[in-house]
PDB file of N, CA and C in Angstrom:
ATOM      1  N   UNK A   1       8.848  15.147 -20.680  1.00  0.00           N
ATOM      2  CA  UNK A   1       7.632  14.438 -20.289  1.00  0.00           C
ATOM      3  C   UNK A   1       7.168  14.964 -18.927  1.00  0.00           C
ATOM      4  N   UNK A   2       5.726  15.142 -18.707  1.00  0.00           N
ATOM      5  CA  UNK A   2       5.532  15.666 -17.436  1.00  0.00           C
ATOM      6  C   UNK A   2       5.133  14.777 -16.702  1.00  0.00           C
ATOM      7  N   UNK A   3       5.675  15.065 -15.000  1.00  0.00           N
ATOM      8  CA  UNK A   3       5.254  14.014 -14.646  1.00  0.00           C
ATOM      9  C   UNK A   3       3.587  13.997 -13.937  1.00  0.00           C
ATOM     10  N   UNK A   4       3.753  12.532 -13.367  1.00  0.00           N
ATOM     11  CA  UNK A   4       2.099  12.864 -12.431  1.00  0.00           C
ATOM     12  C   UNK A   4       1.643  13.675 -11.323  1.00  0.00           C
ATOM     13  N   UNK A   5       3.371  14.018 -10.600  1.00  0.00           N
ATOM     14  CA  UNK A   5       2.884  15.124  -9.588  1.00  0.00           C
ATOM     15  C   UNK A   5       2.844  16.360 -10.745  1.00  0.00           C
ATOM     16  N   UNK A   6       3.221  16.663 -12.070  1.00  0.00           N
ATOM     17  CA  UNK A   6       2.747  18.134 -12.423  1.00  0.00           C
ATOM     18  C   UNK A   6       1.342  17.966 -12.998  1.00  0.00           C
ATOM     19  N   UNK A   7       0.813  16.926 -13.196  1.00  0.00           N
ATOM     20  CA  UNK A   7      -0.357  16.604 -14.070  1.00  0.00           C
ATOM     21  C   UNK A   7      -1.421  16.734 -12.652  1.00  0.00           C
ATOM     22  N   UNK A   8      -0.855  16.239 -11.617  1.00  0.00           N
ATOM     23  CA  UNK A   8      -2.199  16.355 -10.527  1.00  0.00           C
ATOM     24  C   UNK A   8      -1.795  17.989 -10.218  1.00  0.00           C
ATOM     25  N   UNK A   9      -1.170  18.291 -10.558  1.00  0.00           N
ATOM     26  CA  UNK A   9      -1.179  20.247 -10.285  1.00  0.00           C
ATOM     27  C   UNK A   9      -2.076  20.932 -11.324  1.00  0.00           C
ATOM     28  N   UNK A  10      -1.779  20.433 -12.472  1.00  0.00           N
ATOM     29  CA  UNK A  10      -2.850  20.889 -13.724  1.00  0.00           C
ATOM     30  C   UNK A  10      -4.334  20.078 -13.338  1.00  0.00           C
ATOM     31  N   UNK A  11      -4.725  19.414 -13.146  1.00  0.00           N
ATOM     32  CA  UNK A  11      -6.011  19.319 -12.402  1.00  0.00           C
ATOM     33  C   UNK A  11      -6.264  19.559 -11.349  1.00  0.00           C
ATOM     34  N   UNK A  12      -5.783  20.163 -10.182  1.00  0.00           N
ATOM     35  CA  UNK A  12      -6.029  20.620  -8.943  1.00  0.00           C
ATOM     36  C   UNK A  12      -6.357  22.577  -9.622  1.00  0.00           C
ATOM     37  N   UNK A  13      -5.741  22.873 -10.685  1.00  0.00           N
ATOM     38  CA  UNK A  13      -5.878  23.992 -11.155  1.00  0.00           C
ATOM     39  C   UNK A  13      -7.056  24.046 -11.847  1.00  0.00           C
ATOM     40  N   UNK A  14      -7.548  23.489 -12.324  1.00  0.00           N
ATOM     41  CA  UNK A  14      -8.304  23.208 -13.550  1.00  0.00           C
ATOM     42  C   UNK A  14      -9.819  22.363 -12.905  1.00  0.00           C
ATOM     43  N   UNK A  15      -9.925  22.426 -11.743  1.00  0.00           N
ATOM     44  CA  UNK A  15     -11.154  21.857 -10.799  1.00  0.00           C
ATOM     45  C   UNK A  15     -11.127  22.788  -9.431  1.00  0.00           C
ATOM     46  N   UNK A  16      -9.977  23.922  -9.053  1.00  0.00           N
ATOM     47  CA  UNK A  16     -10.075  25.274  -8.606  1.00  0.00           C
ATOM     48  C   UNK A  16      -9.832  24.075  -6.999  1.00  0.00           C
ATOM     49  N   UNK A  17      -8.643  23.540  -6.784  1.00  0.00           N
ATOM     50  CA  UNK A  17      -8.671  22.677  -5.559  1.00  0.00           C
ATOM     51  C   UNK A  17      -7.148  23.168  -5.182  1.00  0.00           C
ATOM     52  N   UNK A  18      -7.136  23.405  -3.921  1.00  0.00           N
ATOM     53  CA  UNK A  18      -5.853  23.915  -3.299  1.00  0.00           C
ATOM     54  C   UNK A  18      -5.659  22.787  -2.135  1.00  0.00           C
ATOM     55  N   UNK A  19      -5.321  23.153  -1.487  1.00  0.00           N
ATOM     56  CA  UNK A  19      -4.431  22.704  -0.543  1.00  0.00           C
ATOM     57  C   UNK A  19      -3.573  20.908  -1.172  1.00  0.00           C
ATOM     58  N   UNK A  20      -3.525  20.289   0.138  1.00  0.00           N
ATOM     59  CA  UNK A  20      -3.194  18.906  -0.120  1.00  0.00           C
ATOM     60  C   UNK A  20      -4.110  17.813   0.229  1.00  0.00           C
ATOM     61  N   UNK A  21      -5.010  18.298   1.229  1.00  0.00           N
ATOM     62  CA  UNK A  21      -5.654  17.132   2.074  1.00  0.00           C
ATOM     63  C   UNK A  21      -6.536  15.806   0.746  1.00  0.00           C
ATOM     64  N   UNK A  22      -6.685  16.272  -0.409  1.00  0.00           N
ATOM     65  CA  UNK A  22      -7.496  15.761  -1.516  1.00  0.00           C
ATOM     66  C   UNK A  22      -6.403  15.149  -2.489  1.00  0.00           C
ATOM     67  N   UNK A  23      -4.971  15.221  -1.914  1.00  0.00           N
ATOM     68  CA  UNK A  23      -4.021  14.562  -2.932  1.00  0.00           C
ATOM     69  C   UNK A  23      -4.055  13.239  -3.306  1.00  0.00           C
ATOM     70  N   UNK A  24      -4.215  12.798  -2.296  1.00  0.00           N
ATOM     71  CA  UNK A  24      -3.975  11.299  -2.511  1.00  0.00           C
ATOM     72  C   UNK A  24      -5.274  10.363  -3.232  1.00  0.00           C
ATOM     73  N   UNK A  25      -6.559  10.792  -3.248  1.00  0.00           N
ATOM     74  CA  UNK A  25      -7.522  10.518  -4.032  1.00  0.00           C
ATOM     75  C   UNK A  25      -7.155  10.863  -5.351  1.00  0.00           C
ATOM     76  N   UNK A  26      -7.047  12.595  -5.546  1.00  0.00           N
ATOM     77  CA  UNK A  26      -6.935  12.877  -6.536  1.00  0.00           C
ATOM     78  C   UNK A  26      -5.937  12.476  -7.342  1.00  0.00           C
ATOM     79  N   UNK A  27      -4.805  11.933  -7.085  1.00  0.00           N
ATOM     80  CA  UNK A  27      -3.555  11.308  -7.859  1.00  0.00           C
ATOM     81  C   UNK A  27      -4.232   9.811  -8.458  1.00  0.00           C
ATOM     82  N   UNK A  28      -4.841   9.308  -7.562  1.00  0.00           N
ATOM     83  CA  UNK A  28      -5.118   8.059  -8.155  1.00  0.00           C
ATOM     84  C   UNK A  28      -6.535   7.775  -9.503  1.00  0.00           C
ATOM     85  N   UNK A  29      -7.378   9.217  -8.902  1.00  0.00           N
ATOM     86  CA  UNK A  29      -8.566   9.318  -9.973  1.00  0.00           C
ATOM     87  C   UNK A  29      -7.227   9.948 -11.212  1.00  0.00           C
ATOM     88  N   UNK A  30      -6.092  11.002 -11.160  1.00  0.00           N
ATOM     89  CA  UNK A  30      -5.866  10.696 -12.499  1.00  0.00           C
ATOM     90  C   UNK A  30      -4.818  10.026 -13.022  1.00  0.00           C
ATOM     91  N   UNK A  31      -4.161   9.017 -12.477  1.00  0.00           N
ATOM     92  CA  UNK A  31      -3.497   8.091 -13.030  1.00  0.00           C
ATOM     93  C   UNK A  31      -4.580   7.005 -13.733  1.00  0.00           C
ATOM     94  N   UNK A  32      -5.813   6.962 -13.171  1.00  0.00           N
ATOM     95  CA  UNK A  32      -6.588   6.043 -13.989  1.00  0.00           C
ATOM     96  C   UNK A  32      -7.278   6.731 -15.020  1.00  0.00           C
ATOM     97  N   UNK A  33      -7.391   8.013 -15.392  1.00  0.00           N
ATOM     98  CA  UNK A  33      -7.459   8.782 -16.308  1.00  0.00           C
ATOM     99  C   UNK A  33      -6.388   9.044 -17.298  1.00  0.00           C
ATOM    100  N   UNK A  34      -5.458   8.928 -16.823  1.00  0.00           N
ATOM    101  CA  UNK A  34      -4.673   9.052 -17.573  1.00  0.00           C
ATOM    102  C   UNK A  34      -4.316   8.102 -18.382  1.00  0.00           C
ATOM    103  N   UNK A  35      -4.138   6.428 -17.876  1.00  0.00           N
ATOM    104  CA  UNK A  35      -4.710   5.443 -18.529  1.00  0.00           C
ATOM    105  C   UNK A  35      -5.321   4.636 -19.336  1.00  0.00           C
ATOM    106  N   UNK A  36      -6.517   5.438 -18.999  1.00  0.00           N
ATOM    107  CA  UNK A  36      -7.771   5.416 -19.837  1.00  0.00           C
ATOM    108  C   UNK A  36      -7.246   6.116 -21.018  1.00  0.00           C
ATOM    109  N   UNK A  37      -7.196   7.285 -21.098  1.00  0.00           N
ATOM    110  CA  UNK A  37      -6.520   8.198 -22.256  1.00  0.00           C
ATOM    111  C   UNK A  37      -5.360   7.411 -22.859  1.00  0.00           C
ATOM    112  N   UNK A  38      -4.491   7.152 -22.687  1.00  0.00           N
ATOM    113  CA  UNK A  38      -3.191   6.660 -23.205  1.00  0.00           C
ATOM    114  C   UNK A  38      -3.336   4.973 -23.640  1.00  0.00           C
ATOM    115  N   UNK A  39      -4.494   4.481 -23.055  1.00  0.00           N
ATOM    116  CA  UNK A  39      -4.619   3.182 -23.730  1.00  0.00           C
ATOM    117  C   UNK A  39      -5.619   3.186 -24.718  1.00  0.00           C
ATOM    118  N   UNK A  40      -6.185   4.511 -24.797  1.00  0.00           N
ATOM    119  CA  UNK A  40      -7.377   4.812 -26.001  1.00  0.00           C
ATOM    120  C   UNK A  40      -6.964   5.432 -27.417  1.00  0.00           C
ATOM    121  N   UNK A  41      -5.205   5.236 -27.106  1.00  0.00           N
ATOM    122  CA  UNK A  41      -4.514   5.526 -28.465  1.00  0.00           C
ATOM    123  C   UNK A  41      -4.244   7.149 -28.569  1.00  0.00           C
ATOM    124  N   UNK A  42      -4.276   8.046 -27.376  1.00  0.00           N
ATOM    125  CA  UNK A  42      -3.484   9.087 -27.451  1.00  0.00           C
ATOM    126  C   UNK A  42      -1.868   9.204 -26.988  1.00  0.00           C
ATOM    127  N   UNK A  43      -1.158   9.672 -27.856  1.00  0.00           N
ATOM    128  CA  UNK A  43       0.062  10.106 -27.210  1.00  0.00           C
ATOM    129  C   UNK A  43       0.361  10.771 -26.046  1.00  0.00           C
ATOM    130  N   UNK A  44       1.630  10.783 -25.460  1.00  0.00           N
ATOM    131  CA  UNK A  44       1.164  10.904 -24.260  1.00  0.00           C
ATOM    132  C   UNK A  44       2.149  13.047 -24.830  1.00  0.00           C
ATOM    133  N   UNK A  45       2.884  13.113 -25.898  1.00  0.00           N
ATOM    134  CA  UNK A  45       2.719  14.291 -26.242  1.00  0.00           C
ATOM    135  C   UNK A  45       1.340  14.818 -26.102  1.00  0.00           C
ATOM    136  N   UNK A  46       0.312  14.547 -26.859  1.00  0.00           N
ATOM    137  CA  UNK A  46      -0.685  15.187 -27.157  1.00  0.00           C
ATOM    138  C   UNK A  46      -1.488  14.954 -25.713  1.00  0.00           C
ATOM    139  N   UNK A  47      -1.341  13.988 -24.754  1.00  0.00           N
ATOM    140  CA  UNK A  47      -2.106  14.269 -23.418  1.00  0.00           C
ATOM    141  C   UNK A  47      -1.279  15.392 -22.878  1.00  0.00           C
ATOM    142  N   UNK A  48      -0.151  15.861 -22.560  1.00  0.00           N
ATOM    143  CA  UNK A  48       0.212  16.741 -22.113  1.00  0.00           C
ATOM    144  C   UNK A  48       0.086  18.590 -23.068  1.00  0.00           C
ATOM    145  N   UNK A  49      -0.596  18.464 -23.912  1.00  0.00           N
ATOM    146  CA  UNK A  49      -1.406  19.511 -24.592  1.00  0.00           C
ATOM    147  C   UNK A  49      -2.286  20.042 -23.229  1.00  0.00           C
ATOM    148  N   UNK A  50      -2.638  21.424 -23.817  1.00  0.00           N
ATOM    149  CA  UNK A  50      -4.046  22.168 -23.292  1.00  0.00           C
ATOM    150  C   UNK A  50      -4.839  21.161 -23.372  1.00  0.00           C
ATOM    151  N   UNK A  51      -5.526  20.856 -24.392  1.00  0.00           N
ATOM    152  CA  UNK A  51      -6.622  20.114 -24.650  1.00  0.00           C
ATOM    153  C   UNK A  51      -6.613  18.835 -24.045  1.00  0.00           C
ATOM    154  N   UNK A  52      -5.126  18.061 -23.908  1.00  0.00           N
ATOM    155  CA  UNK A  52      -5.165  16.619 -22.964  1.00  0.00           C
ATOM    156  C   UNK A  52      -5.197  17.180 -21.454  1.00  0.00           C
ATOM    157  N   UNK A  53      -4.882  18.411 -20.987  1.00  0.00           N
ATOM    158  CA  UNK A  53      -4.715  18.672 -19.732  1.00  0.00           C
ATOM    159  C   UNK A  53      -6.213  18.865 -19.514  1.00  0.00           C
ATOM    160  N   UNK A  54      -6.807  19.273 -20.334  1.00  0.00           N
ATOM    161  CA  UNK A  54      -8.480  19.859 -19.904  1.00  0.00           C
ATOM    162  C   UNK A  54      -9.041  18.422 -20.216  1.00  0.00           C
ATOM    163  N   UNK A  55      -8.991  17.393 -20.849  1.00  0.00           N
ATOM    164  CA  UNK A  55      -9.546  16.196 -20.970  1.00  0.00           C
ATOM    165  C   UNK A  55      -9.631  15.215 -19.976  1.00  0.00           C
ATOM    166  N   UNK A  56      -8.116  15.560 -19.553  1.00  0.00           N
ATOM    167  CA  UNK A  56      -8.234  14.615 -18.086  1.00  0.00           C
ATOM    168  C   UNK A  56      -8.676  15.175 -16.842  1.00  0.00           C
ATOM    169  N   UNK A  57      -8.658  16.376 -17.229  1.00  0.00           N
ATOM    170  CA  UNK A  57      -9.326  17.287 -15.980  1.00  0.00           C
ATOM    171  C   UNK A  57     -11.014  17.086 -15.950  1.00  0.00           C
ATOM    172  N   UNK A  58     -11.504  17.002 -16.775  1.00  0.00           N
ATOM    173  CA  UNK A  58     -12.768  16.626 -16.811  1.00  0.00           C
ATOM    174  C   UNK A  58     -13.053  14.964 -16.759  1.00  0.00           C
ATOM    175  N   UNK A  59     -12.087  14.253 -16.956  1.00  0.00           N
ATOM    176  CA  UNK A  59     -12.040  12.529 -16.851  1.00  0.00           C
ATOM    177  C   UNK A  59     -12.394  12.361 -15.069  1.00  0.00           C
ATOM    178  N   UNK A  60     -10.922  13.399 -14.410  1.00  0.00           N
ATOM    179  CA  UNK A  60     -11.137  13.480 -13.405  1.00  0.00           C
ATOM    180  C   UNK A  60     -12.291  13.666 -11.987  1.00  0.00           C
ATOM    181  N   UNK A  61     -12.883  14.456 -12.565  1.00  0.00           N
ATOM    182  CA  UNK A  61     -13.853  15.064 -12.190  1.00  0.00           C
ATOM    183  C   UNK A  61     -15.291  14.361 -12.306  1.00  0.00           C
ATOM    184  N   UNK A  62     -15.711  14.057 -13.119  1.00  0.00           N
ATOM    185  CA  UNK A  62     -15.935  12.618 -13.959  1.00  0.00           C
ATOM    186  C   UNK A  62     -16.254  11.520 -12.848  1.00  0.00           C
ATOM    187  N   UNK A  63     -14.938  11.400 -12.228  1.00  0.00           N
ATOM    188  CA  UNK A  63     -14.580  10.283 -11.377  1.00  0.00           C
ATOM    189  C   UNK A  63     -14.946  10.796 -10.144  1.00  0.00           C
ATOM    190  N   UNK A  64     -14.407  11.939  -9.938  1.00  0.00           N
ATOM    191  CA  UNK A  64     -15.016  12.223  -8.515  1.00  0.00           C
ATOM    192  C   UNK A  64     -16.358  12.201  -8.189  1.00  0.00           C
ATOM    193  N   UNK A  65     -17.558  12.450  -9.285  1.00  0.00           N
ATOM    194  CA  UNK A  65     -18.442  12.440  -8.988  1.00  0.00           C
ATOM    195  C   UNK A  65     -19.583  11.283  -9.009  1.00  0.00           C
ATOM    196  N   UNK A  66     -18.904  10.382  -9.125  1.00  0.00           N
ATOM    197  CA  UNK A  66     -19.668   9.201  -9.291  1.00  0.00           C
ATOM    198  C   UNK A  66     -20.176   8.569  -8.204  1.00  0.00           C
ATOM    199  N   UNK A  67     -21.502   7.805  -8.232  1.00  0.00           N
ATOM    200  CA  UNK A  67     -22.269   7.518  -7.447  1.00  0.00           C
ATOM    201  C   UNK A  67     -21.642   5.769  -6.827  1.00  0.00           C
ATOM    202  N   UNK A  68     -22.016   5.407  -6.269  1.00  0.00           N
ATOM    203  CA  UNK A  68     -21.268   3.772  -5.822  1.00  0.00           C
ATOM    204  C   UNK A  68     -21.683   2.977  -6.594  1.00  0.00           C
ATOM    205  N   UNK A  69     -20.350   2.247  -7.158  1.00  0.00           N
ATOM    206  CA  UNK A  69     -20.854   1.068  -7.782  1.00  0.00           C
ATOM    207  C   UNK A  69     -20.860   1.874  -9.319  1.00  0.00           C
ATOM    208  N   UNK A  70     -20.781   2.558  -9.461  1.00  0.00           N
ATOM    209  CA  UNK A  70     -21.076   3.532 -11.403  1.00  0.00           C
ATOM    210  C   UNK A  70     -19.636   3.617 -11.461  1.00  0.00           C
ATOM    211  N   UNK A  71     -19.478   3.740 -13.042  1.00  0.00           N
ATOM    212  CA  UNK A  71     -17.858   4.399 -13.647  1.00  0.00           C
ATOM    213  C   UNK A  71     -19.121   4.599 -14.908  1.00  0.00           C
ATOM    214  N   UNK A  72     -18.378   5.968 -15.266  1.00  0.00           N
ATOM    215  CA  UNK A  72     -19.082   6.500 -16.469  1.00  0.00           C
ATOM    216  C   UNK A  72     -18.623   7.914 -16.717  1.00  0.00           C
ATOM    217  N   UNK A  73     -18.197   8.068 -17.971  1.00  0.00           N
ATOM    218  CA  UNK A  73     -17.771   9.566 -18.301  1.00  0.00           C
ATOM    219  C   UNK A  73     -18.565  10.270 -18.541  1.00  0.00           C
ATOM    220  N   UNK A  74     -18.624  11.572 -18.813  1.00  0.00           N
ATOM    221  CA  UNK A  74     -19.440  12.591 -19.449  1.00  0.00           C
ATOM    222  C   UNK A  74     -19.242  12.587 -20.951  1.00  0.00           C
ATOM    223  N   UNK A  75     -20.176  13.028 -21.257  1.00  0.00           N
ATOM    224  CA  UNK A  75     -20.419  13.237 -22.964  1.00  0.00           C
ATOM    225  C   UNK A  75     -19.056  14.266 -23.121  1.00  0.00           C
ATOM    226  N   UNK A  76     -19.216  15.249 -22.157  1.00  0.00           N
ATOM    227  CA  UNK A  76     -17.962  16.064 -22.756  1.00  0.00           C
ATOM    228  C   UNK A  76     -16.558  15.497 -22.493  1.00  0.00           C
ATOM    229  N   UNK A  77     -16.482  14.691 -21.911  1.00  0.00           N
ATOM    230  CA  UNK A  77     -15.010  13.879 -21.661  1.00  0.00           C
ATOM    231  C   UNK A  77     -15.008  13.194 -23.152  1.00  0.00           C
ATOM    232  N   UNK A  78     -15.941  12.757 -23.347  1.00  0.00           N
ATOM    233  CA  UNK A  78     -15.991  11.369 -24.687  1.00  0.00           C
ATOM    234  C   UNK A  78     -15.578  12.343 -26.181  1.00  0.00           C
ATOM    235  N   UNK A  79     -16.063  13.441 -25.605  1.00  0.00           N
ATOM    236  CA  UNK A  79     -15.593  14.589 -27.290  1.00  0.00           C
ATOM    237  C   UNK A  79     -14.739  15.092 -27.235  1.00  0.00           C
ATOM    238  N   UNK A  80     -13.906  15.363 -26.125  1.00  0.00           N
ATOM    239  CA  UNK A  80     -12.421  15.875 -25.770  1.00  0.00           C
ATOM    240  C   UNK A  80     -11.798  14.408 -26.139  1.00  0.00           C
ATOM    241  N   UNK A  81     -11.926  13.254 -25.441  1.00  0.00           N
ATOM    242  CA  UNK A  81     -11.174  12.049 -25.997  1.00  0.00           C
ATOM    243  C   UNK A  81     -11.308  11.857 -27.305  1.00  0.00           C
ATOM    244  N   UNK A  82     -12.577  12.193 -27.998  1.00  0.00           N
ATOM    245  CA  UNK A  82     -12.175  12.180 -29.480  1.00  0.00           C
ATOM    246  C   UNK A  82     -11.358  12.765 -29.869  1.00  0.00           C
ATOM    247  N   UNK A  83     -11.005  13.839 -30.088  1.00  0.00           N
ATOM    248  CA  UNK A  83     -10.475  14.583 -30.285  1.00  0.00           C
ATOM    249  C   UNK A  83      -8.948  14.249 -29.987  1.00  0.00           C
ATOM    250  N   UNK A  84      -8.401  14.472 -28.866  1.00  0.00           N
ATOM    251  CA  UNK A  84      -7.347  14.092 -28.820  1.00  0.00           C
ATOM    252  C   UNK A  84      -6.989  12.738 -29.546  1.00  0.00           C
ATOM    253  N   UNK A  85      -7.591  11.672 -29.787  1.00  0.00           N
ATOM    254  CA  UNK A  85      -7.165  10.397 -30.521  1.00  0.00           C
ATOM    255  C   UNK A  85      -7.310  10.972 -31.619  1.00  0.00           C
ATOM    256  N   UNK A  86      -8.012  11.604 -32.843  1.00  0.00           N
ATOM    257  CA  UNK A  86      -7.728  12.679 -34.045  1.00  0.00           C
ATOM    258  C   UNK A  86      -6.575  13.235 -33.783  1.00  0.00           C
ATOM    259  N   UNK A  87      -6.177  14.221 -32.946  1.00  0.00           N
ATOM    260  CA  UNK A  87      -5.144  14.531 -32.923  1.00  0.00           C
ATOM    261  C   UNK A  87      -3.570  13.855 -33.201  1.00  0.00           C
ATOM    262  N   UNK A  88      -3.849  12.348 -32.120  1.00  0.00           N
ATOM    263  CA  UNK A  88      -3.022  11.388 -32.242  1.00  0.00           C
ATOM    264  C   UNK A  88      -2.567  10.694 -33.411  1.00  0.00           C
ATOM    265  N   UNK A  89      -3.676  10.672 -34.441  1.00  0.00           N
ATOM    266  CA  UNK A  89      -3.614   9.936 -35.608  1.00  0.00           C
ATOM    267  C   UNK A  89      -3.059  10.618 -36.403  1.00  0.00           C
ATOM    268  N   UNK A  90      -3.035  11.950 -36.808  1.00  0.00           N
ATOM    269  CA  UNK A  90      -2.281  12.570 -37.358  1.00  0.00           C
ATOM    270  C   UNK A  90      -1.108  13.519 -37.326  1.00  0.00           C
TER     271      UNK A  90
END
């Protein structure tokens, strides 16, 4: 099982972010992504896939960019989460 410090490494990769100074935001935008995903009926095998690593990477991101007071995904987060819950089901 991977954990959340390797999962905030696969989105610090996957949103092109180095150093550390952005860790501590960024851990918490994807533990609530990750969340979101895993209470939407994906495995947490299939979140740790390519495709769950790029899902929450865009969940993430998602999050970072939101205006005050908004929570709202992107269309392309919502078709990667499909997807992975397809995946899940079978």
């Amino acid at each position: 099982m991977m954990s959340n410090e390797n999962m905030l490494v696969e989105v610090k990769k996957g949103l092109c972010i180095s150093g550390e100074y952005t860790d501590d935001t960024l851990m918490a935008k994807t533990l609530a992504v990750k969340g979101f995903i895993l209470n939407a009926g994906v495995t947490s095998a299939n979140l740790e896939t390519e495709l769950g690593l790029a899902t929450l990477t865009v969940g993430v991101n998602d999050l970072w960019n939101l205006n005050p007071g908004e929570v709202k995904f992107s269309p392309a987060f919502s078709i990667l989460l499909t997807q992975l819950q397809a995946m899940s089901l079978s």
